[in-house]
Protein backbone atom coordinates (compact mmCIF):
# COMPACT_ATOMS: atom_id res chain seq x y z
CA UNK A 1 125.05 148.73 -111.17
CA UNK A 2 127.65 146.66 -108.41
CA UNK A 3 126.03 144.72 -106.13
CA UNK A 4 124.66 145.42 -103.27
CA UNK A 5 127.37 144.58 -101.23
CA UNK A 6 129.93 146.66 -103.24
CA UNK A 7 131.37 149.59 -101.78
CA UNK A 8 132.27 151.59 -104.74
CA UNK A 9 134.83 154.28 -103.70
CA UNK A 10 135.25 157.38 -106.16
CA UNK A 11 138.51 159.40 -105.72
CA UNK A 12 138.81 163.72 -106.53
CA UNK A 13 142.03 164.74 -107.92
CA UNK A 14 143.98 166.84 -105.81
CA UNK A 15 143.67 170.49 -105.89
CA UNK A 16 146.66 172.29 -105.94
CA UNK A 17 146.53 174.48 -102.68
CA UNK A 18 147.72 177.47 -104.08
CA UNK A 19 143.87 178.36 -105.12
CA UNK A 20 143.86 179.09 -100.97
CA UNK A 21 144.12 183.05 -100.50
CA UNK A 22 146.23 183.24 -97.67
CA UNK A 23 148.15 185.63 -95.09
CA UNK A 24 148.81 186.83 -91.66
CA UNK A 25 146.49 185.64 -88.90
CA UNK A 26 142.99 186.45 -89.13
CA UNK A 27 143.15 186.88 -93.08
CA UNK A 28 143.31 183.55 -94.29
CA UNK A 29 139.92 182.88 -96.77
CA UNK A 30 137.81 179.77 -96.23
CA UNK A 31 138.10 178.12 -99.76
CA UNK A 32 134.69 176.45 -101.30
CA UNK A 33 135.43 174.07 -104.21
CA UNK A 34 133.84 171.37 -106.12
CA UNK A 35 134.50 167.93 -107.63
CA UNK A 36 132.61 166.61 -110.40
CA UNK A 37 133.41 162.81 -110.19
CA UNK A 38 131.53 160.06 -112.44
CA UNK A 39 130.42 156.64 -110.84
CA UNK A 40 130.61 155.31 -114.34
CA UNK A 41 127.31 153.58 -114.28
CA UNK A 42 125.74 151.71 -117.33
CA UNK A 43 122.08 151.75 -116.41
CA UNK A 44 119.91 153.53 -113.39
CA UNK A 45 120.58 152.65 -110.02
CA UNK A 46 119.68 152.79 -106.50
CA UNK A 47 121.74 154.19 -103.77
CA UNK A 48 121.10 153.32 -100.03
CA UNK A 49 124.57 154.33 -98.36
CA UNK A 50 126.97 156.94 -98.57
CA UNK A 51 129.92 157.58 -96.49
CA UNK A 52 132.43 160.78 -96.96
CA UNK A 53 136.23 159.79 -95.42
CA UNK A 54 138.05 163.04 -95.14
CA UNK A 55 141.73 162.85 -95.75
CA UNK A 56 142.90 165.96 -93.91
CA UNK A 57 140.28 166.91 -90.86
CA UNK A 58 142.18 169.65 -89.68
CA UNK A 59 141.64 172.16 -92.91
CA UNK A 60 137.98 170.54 -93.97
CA UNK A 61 135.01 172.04 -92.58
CA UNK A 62 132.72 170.42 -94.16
CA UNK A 63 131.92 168.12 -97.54
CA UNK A 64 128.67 168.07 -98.90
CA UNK A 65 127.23 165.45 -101.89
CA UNK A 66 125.49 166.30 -104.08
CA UNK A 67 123.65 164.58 -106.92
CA UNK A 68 124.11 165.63 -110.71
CA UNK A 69 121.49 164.15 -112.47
CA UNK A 70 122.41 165.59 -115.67
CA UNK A 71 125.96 165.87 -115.79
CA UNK A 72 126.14 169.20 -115.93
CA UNK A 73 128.45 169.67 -113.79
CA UNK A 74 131.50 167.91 -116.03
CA UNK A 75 130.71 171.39 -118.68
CA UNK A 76 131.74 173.30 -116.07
CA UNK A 77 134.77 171.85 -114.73
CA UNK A 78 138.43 172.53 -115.33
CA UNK A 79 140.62 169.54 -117.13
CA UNK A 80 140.86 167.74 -113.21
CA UNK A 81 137.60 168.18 -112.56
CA UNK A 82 137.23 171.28 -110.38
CA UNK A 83 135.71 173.93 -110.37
CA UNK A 84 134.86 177.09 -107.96
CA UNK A 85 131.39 176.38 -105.81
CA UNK A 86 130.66 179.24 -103.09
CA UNK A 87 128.02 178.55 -100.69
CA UNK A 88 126.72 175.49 -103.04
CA UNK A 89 127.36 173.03 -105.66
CA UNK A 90 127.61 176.30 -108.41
CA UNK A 91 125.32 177.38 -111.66
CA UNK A 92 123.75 173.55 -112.19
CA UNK A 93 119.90 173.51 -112.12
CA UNK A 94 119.58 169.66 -111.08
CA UNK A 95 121.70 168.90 -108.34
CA UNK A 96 120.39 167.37 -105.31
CA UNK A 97 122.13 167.37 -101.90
CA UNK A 98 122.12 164.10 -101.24
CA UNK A 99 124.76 163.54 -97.89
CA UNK A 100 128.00 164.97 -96.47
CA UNK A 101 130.68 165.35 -94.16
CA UNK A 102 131.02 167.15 -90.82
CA UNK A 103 133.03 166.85 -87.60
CA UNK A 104 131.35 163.87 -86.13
CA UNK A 105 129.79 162.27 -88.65
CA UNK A 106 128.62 158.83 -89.77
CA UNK A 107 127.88 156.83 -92.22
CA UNK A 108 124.47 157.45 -94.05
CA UNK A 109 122.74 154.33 -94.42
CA UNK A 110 118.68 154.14 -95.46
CA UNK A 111 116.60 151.41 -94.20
CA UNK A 112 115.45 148.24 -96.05
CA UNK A 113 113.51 148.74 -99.06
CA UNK A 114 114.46 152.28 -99.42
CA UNK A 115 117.17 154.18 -101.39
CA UNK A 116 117.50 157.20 -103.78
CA UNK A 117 117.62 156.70 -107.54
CA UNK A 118 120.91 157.75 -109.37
CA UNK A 119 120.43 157.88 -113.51
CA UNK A 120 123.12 156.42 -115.52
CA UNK A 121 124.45 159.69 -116.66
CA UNK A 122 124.41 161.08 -113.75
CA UNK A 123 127.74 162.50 -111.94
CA UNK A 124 128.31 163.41 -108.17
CA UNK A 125 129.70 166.43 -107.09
CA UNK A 126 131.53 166.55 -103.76
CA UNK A 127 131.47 170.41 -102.58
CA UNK A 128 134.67 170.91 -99.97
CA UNK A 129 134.34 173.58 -97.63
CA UNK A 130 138.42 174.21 -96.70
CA UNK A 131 139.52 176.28 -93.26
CA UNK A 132 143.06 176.78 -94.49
CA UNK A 133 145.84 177.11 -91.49
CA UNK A 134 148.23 179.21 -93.80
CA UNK A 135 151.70 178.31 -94.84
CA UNK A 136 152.82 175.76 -95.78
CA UNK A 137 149.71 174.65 -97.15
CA UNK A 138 148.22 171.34 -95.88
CA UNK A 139 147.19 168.66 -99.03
CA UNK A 140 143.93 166.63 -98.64
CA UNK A 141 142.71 163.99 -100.59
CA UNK A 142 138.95 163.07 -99.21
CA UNK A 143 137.47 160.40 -100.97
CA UNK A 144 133.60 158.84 -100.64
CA UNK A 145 132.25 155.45 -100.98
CA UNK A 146 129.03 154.45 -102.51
CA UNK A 147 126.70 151.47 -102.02
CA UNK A 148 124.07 150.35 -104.35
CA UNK A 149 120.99 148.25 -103.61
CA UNK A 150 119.97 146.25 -106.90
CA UNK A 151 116.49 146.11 -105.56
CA UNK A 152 113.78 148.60 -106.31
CA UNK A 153 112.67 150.61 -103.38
CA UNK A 154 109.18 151.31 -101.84
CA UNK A 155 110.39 154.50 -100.59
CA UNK A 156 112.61 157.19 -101.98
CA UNK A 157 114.98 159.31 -99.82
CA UNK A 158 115.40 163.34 -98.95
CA UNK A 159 118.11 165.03 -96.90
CA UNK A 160 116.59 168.83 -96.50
CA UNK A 161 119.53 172.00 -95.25
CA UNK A 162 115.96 174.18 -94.24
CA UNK A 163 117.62 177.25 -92.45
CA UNK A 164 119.99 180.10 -92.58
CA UNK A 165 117.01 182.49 -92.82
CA UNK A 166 118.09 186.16 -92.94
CA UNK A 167 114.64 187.23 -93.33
CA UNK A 168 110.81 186.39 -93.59
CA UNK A 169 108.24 186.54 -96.53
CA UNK A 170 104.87 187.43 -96.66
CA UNK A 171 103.47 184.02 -94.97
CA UNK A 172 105.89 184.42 -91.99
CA UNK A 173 108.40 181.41 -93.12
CA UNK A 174 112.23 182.43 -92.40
CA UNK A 175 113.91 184.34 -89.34
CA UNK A 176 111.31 185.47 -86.59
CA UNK A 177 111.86 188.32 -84.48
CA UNK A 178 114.47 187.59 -81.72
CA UNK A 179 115.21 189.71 -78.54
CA UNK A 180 117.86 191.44 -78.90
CA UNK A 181 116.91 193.23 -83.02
CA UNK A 182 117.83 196.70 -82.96
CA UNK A 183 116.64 197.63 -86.19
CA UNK A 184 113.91 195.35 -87.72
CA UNK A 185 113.65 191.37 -87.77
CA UNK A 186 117.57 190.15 -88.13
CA UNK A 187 120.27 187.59 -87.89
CA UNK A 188 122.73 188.87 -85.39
CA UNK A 189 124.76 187.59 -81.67
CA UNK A 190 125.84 190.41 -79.93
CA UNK A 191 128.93 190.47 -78.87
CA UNK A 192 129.32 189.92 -75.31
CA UNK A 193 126.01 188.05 -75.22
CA UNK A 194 125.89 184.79 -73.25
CA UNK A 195 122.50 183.41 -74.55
CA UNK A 196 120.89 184.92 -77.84
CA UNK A 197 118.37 182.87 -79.48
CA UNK A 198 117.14 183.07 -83.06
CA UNK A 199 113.76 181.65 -84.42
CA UNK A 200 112.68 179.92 -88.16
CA UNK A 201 109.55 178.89 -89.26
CA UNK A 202 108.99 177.12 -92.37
CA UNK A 203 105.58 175.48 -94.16
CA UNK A 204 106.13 172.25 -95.67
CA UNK A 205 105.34 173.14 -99.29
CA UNK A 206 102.17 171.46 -101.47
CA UNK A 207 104.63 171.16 -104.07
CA UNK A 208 108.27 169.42 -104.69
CA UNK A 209 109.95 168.74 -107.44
CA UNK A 210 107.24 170.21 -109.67
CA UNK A 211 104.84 167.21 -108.40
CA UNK A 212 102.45 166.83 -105.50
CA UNK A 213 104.58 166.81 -102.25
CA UNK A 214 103.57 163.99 -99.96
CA UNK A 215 103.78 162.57 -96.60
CA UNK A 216 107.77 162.82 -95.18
CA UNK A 217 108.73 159.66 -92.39
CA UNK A 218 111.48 161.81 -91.07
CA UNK A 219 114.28 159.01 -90.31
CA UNK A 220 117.06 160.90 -88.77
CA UNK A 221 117.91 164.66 -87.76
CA UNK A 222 120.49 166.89 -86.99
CA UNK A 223 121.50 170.46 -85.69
CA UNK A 224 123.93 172.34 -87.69
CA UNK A 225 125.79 175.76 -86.12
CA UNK A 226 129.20 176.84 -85.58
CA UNK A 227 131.28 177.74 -82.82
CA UNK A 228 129.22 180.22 -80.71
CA UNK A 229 126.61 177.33 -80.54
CA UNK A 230 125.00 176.49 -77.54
CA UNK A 231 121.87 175.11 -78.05
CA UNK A 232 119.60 173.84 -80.85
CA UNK A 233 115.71 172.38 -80.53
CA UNK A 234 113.21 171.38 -83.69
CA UNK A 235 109.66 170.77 -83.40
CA UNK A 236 106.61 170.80 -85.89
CA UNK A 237 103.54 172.05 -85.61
CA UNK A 238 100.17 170.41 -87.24
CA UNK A 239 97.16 171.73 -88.33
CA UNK A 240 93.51 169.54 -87.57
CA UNK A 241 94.00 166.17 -89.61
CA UNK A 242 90.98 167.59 -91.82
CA UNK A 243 92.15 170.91 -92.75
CA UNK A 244 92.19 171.32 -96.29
CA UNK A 245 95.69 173.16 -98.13
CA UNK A 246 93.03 175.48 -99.54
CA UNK A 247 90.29 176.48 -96.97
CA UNK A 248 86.88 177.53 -98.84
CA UNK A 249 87.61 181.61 -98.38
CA UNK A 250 90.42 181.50 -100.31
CA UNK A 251 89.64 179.15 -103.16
CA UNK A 252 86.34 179.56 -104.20
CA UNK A 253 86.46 183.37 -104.72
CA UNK A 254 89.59 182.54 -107.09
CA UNK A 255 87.28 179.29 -108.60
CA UNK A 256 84.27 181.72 -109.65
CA UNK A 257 86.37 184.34 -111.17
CA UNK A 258 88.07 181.52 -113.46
CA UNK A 259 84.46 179.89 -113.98
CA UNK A 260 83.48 183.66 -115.14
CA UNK A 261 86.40 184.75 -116.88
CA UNK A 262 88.97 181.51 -118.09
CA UNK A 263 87.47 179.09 -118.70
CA UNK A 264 87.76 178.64 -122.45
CA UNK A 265 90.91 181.30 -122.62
CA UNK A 266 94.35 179.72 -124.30
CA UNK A 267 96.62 181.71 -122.09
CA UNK A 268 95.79 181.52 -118.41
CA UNK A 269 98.25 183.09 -116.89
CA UNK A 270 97.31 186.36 -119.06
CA UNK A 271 93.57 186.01 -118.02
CA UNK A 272 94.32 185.56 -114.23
CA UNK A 273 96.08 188.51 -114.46
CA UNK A 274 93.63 191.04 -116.05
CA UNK A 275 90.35 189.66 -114.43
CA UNK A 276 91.95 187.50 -111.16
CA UNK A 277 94.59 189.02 -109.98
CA UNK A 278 93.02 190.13 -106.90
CA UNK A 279 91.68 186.87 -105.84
CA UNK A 280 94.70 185.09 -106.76
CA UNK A 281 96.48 187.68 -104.85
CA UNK A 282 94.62 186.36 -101.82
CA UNK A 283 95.96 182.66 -102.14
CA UNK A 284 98.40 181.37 -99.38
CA UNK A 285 101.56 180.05 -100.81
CA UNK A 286 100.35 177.04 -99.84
CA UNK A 287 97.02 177.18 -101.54
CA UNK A 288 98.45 178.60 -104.98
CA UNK A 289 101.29 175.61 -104.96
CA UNK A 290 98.89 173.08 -104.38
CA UNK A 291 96.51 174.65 -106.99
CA UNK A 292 99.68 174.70 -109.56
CA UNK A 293 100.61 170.43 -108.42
CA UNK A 294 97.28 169.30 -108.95
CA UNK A 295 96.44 171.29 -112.34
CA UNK A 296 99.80 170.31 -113.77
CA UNK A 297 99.47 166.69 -112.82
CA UNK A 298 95.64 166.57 -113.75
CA UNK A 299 93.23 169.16 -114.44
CA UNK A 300 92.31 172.57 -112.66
CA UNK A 301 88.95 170.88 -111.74
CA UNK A 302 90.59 168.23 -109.98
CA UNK A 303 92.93 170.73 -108.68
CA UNK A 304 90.16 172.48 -106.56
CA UNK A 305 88.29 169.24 -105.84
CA UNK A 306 92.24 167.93 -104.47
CA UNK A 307 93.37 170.96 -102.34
CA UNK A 308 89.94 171.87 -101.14
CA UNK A 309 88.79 168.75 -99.62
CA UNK A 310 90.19 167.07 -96.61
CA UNK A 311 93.82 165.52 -97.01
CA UNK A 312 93.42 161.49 -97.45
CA UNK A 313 96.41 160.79 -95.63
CA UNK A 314 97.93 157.36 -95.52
CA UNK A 315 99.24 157.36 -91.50
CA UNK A 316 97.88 157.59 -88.55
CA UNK A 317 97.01 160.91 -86.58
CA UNK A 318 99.74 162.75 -85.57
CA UNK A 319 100.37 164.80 -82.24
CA UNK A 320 99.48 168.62 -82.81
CA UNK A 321 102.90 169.38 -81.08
CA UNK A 322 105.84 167.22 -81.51
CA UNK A 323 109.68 167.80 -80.38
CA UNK A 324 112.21 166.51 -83.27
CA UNK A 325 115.09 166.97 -81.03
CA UNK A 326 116.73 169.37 -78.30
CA UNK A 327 120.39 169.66 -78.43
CA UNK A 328 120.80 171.30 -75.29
CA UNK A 329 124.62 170.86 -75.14
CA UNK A 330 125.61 171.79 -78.82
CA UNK A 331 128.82 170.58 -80.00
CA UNK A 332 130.48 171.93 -82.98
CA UNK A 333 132.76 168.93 -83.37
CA UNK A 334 129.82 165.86 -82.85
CA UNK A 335 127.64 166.75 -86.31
CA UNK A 336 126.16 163.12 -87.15
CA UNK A 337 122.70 162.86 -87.97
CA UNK A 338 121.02 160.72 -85.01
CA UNK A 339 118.23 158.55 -86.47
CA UNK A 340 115.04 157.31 -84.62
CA UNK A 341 115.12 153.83 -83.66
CA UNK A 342 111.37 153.09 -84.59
CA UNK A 343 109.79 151.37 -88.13
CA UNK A 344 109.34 153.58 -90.88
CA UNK A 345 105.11 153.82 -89.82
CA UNK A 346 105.65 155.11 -86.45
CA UNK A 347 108.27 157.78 -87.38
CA UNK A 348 107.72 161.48 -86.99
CA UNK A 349 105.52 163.16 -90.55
CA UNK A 350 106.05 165.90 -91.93
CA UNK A 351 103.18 166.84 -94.89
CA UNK A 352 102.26 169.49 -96.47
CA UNK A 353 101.06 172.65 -94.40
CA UNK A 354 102.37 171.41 -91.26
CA UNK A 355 105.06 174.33 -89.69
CA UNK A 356 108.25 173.37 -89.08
CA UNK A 357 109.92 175.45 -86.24
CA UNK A 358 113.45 175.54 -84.34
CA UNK A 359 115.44 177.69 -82.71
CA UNK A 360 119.13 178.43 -82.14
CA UNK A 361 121.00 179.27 -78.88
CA UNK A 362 124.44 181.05 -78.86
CA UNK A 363 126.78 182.31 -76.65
CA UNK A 364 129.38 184.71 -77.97
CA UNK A 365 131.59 185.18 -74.76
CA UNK A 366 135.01 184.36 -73.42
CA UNK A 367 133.72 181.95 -71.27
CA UNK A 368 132.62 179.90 -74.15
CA UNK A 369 136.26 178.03 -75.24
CA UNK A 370 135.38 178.16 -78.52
CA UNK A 371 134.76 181.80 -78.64
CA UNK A 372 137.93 182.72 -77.22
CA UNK A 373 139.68 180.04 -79.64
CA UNK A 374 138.41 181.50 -82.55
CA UNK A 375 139.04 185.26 -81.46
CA UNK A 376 142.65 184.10 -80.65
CA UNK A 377 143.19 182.27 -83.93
CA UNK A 378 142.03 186.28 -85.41
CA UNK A 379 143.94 188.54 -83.67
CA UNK A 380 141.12 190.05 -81.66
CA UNK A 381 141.11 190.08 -77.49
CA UNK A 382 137.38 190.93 -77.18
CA UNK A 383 134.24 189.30 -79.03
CA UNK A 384 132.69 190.50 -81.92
CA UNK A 385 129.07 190.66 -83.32
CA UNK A 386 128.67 187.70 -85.68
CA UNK A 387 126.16 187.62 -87.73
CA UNK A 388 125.31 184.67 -90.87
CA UNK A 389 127.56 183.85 -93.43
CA UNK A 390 129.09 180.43 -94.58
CA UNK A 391 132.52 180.61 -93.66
CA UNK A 392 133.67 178.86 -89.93
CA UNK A 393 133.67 182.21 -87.83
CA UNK A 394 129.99 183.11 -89.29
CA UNK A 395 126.89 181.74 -87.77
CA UNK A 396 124.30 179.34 -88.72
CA UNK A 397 120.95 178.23 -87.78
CA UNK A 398 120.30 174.69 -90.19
CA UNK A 399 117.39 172.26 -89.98
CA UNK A 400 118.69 168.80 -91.08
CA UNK A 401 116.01 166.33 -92.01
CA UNK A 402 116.35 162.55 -93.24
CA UNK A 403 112.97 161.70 -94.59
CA UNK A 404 111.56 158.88 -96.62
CA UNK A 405 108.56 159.05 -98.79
CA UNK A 406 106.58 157.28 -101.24
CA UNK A 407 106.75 158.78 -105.22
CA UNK A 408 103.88 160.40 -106.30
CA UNK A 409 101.28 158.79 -108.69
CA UNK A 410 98.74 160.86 -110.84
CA UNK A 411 96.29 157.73 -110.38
């Protein structure tokens, strides 16, 4: 890998604008495409800075990074090294978002001793979100720069996009109800509203990347919505420091069943599900991912003993009730992610089973400039109902989290 101090810069090929579907006013197609670029590395590496420079600000929305660790990406790719990437960085498996781009933005740096492994073959994949103007059609040419630590890190790095909830599932993570649903729980802003508020919930998970999920030092944040945004506050709720991922009422019903039934079977899975399935049925997704971590990683013993005892956890006590941020002003065009200015120990934790909430505040009137901006730029004289979608006159509601944690180990 370069040195430390190396800013590697990695350059897409152009993409001929003519892939835009354009027309009159109020027709012109946001255009999502990706890059596959390779940092040519000879051996693993750590990365502990990223910064996106858009060429062209006035037709890019938004760039995301992502992280190919297969390569994958370079299969799917035309002969320049594009390729077509709505919503996301397309049909790879092992991609992981890893920075971007928006109005506002700076550049992501990770503090000392920490940084985010990158395997030689790995490629990144820069996924541009284009806002088009119409004819003639503007050029860009965004380019990103990399920086590699040659030091091996005591903590790895996450950037989480939680959000954009349309719904809810059975534990109550996803969209909430809001007060102005007309017809069940949904994501919509009345037109004509001045202040509509949605609601997400989400459960930090027992389980990520098929391993144990751990304590999360959140290091920076950020809201993410579009033009009708007003406002935008995060805060997480935790359960009592002891509570166990699998309380006693719902694991040891499942444990005797698989004492009376499994224990000596060759396909689980089948035996669960003709003598278990109604006391697996009763697991919280919580409970059954942390069962899954711990018997994949050691033994189904050990996974009950694990996620029915009291988390060990390596931090102090946290606050039941903590604010992440409130964005009371929202501005679509100031997007950076604001770090805490505190040591990694005394940062905000996220861990597993501990609720992450937020809401999002929107006002779709003429009084809001940006409303009236965006109406003008379609055609239309009178607000709309907008409701969520990835294109620039959609909606969003997006959790961004910075964290740093520690890799897992079985022993």
């Amino acid at each position: 890998p370069p040195p430390s101090s190396d800013l590697a810069g990695a350059e897409p090929s152009v993409h001929p604008a003519g892939a835009w579907t354009t027309g009159p006013i109020g027709e012109v197609q946001d255009e999502f495409i990706c890059f596959t670029i390779d940092p040519e590395l000879s051996a693993d590496a750590w990365l502990d800075g990223l910064q996106v420079v858009p060429d062209n600000a006035l037709v890019v929305h938004h760039v995301l990074v992502g992280l190919d660790r297969t390569g994958a990406s370079e299969d799917i790719a035309d002969d320049d090294g594009v390729y077509p990437c709505f919503g996301g960085f397309g049909n790879i498996s092992d991609v992981a978002f890893i920075g971007a781009w928006v109005p506002g933005a700076a550049p992501i740096t990770l503090p000392d001793h920490s940084a985010l492994k990158v395997p030689a073959d790995a490629r990144f994949v820069l996924q541009m979100h284009y806002h088009p103007l119409g004819e003639p059609a503007e050029a860009d040419i965004t380019t990103v720069d990399l920086k590699y630590t040659t030091e091996t890190p005591e903590w790895l790095s996450l950037i989480a996009l939680i959000g954009n909830f349309d719904n809810a599932d059975s534990e109550g993570n996803g969209l909430e109800p809001g007060d102005d649903d007309s017809d069940g729980v949904e994501f919509r802003v009345p037109a004509g509203k001045g202040s509509h508020t949605e609601y997400m919930r989400f459960i930090s998970p027992a389980m990520l990347n098929n391993v144990p999920n751990s304590e999360h030092h959140i290091y920076s944040v950020a809201p993410h919505m579009h033009y009708l945004g007003k406002r935008m506050a995060a805060w997480v709720d935790r359960p009592a420091a002891d509570a166990p991922l699998c309380p006693s009422e719902e694991a040891s019903p499942f444990s005797k069943c698989l004492s009376q039934h499994c224990l000596s079977t060759d396909d689980l899975e089948a035996c669960i599900a003709e003598n278990c399935a109604s006391e697996f049925d009763n697991l919280s997704n919580l409970c059954e991912d942390c069962l899954t971590a711990y018997a994949n990683v050691a033994s189904p013993i050990a996974a009950f003993a694990t996620c029915g005892a009291a988390p060990n956890w390596e931090t102090k006590e946290q606050p039941a009730n903590e604010c992440l941020f409130d964005s009371p002003q929202y501005d679509f065009e100031w997007q950076r992610l604001y770090q805490y200015d505190s040591p990694v120990e005394d940062l905000p934790v996220v861990r597993p089973g501990d609720t992450l909430r937020w809401l999002c505040e929107y006002d779709n009137t003429m009084t809001n400039q940006a409303v009236a901006d965006a109406l003008e730029y379609q055609g239309l004289s009178e607000p709309i109902d907008v409701y969520l979608g990835d294109t620039t006159l959609d909606e969003m509601c997006l959790l961004v989290l910075q964290t740093l944690y520690k890799p897992y180990s079985a022993e």
